[in-house]
Protein backbone atom coordinates (compact mmCIF):
# COMPACT_ATOMS: atom_id res chain seq x y z
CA UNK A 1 -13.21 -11.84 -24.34
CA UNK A 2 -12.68 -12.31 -20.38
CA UNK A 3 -9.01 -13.48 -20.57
CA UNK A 4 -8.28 -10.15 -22.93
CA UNK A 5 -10.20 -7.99 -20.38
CA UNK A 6 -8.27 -9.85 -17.21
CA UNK A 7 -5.08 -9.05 -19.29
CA UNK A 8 -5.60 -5.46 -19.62
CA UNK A 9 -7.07 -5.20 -16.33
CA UNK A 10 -4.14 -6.58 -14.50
CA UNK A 11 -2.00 -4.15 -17.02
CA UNK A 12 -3.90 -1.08 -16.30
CA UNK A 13 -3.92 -1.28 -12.55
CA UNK A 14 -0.19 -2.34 -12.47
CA UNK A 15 0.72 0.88 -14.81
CA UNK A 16 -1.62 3.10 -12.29
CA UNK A 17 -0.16 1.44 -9.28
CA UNK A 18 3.51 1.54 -10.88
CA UNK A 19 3.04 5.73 -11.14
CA UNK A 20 5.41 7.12 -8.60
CA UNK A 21 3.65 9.89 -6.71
CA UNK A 22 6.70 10.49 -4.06
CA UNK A 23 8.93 11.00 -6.64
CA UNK A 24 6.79 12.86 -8.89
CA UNK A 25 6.23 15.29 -5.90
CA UNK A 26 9.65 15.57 -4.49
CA UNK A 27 11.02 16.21 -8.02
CA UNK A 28 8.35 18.78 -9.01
CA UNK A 29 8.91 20.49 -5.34
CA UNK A 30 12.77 20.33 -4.46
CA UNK A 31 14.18 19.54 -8.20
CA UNK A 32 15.95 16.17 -6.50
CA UNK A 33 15.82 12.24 -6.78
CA UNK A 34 14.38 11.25 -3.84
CA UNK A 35 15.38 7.59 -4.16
CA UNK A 36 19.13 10.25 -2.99
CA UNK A 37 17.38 11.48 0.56
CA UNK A 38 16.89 9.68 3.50
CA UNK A 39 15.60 6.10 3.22
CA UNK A 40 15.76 6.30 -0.70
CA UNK A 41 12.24 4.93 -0.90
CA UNK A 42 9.78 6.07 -2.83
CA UNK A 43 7.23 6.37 -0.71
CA UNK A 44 4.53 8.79 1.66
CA UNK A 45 7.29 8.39 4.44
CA UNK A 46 10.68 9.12 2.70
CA UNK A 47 8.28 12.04 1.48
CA UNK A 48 7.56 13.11 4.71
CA UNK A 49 11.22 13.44 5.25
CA UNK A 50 12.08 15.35 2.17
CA UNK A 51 9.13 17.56 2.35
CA UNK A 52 7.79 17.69 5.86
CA UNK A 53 4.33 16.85 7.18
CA UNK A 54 2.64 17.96 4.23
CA UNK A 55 4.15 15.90 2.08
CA UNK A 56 3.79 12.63 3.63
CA UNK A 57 -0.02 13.54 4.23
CA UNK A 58 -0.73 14.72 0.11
CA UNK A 59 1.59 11.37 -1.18
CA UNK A 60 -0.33 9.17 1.20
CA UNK A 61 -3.50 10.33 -0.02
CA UNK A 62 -2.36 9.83 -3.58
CA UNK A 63 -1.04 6.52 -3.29
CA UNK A 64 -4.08 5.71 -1.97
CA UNK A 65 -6.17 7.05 -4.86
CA UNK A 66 -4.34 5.22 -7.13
CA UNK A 67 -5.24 1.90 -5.43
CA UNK A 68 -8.90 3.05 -4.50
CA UNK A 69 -10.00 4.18 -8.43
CA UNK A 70 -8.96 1.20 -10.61
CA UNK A 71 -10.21 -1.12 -8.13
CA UNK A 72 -13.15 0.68 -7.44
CA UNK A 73 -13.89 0.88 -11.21
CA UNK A 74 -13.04 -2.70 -11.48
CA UNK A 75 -15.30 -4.05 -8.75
CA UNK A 76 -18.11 -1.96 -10.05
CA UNK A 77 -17.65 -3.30 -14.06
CA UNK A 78 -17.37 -6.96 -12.83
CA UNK A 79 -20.31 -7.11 -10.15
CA UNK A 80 -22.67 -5.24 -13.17
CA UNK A 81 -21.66 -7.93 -15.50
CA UNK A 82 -21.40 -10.58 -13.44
CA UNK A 83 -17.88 -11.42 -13.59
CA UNK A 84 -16.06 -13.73 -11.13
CA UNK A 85 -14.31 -11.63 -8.10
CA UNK A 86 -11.02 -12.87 -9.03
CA UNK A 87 -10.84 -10.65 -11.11
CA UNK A 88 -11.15 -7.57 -8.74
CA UNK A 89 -8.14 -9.25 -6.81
CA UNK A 90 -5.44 -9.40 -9.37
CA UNK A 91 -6.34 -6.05 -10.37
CA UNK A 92 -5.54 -4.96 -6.83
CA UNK A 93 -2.91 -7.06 -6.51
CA UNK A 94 -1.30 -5.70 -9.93
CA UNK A 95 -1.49 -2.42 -8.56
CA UNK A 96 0.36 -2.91 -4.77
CA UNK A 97 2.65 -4.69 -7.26
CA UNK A 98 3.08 -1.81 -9.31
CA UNK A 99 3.76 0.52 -6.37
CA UNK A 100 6.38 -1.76 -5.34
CA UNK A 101 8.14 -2.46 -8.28
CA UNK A 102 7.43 0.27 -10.81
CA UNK A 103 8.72 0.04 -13.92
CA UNK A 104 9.13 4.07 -14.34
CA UNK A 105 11.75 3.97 -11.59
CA UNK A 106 13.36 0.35 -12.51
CA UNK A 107 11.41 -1.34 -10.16
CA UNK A 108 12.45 0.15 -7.05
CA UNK A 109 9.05 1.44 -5.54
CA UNK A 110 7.46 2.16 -2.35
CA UNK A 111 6.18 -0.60 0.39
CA UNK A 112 3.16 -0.73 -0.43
CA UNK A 113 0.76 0.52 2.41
CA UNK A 114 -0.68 3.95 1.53
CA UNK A 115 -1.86 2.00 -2.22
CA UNK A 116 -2.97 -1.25 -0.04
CA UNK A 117 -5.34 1.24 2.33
CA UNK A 118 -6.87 2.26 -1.16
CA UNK A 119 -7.35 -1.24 -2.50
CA UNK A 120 -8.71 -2.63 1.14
CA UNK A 121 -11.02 -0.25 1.03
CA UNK A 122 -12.95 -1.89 -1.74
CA UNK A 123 -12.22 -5.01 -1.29
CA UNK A 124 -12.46 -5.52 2.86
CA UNK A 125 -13.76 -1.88 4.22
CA UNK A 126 -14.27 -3.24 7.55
CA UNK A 127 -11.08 -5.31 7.72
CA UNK A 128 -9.44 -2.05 7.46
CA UNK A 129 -10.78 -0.70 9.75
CA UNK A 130 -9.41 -2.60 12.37
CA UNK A 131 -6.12 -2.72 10.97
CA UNK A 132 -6.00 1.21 11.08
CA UNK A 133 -6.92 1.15 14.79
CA UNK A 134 -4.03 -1.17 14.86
CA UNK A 135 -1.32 1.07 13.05
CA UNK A 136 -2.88 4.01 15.42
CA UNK A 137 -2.30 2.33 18.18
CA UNK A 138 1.30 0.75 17.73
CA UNK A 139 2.41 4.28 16.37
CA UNK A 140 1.12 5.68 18.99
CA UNK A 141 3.46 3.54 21.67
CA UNK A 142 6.36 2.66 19.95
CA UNK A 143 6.51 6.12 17.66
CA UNK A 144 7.99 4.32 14.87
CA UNK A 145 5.56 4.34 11.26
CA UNK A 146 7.35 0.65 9.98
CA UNK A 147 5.95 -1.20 13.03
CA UNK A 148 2.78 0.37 13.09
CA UNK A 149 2.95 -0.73 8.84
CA UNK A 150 3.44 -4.42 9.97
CA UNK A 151 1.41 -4.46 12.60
CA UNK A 152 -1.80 -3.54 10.64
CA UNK A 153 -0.33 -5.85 7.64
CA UNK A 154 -0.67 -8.71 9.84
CA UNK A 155 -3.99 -7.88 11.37
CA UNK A 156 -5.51 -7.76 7.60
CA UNK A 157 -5.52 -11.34 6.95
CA UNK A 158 -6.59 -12.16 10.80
CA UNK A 159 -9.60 -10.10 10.93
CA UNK A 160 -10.48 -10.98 7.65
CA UNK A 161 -10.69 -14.45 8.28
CA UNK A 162 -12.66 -13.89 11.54
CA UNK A 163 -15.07 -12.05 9.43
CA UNK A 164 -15.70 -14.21 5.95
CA UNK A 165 -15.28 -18.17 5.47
CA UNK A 166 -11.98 -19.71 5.43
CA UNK A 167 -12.33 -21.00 1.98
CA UNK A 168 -13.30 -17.23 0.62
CA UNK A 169 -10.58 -15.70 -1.72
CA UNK A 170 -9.89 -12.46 0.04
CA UNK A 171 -8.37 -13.97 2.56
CA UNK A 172 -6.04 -15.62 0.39
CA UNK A 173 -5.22 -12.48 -1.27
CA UNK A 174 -4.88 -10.13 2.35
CA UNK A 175 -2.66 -13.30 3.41
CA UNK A 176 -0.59 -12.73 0.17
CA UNK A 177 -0.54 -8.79 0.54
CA UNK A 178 0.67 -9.25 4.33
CA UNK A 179 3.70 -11.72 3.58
CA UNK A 180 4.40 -8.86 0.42
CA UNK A 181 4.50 -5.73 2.70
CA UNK A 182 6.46 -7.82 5.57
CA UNK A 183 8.97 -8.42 2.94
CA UNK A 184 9.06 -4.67 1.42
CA UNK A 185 9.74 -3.77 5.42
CA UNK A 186 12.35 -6.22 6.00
CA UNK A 187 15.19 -3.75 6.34
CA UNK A 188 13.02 -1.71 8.91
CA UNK A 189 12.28 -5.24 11.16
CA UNK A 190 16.10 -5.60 11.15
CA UNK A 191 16.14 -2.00 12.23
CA UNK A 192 13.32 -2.30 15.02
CA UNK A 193 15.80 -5.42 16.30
CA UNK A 194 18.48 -3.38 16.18
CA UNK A 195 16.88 -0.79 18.00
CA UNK A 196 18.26 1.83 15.62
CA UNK A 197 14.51 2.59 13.47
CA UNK A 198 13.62 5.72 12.72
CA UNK A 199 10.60 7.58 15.09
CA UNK A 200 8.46 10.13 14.79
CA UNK A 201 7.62 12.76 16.95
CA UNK A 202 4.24 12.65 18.30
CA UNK A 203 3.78 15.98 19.37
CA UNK A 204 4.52 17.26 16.17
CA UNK A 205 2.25 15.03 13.85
């Protein structure tokens, strides 16, 4: 009975996870393929870009979601039945999965940070934290959304560890998530090298 419920678990939150809100929205709102405007990913960024401020804000906030409920449900179901906490972790790691390689858009997704603040924020609240303070903060200097992505990527895992034991499986799993979204942002680091990355403009946001 466990392995069949881990099965569907990880199945459900990868299917949630896999649904492409950017898209959805862009589609619905200007009729195009936004995988054909800007970046070409499918995420609260290349929103932003297709649909202003207000878009980047409502698809953040729904990629979010979709990490928060499953794995909010989750936790809740295996802590009132006393069910290992492994199990809350591949469920949240089936749905950054999904948001990065959905199978709706031939697994071409997003990078995974708006759906990873929704999933954190079951599974390490106060790690979080910090690692927004982080993203504000290196936004805030260098202007540029990737960097501030990274940034607060790496500072998961760190602060994590400084706040549970070594040997405790959430920091496995933040460690995994980091090397994931580093990967999903390589394009940008090369960019940030290169000196050529997209910023924002603060006064605007």
């Amino acid at each position: 009975m466990t392995t069949i419920f881990i099965v569907l678990s990880v199945v459900i939150c990868y299917l949630i996870g896999a649904v492409p809100m950017a898209y959805l929205l862009v589609k619905l709102v200007r009729k195009e393929d936004i995988r054909n405007i800007g970046s070409g990913n499918s995420g609260a960024t290349n929103a932003g870009r297709a649909l202003g401020g207000w878009g980047f804000g409502l698809v953040l906030v729904l990629d979010a979601l979709k990490g928060l409920i499953p794995v909010y449900f989750l936790d809740y179901y295996c802590h009132a039945h006393n069910l290992p906490e492994f199990i809350i972790l591949l469920g949240g790691a089936a749905v950054i999965i999904g948001h990065g390689f959905p199978i709706y858009l031939g697994f071409k997704g997003g990078k995974g940070v708006a759906t990873g603040l929704g999933v954190f924020a079951v599974i390490a609240p106060l790690s979080l934290l910090v690692s927004l303070g982080v993203f504000i903060f290196v936004v805030f200097f260098t202007r540029m959304i990737s960097a501030g992505s990274i940034f607060a990527a790496v500072a998961l895992p760190v602060t994590t560890a400084i706040m549970l034991d070594w040997f405790d499986l959430r920091i496995i799993f933040t460690s995994i998530v980091c090397v994931l979204i580093i990967f999903w942002h390589r394009k940008n680091i090369r960019r940030i090298l290169d000196g050529t990355e997209n910023k924002i403009n603060i006064s605007r946001v």
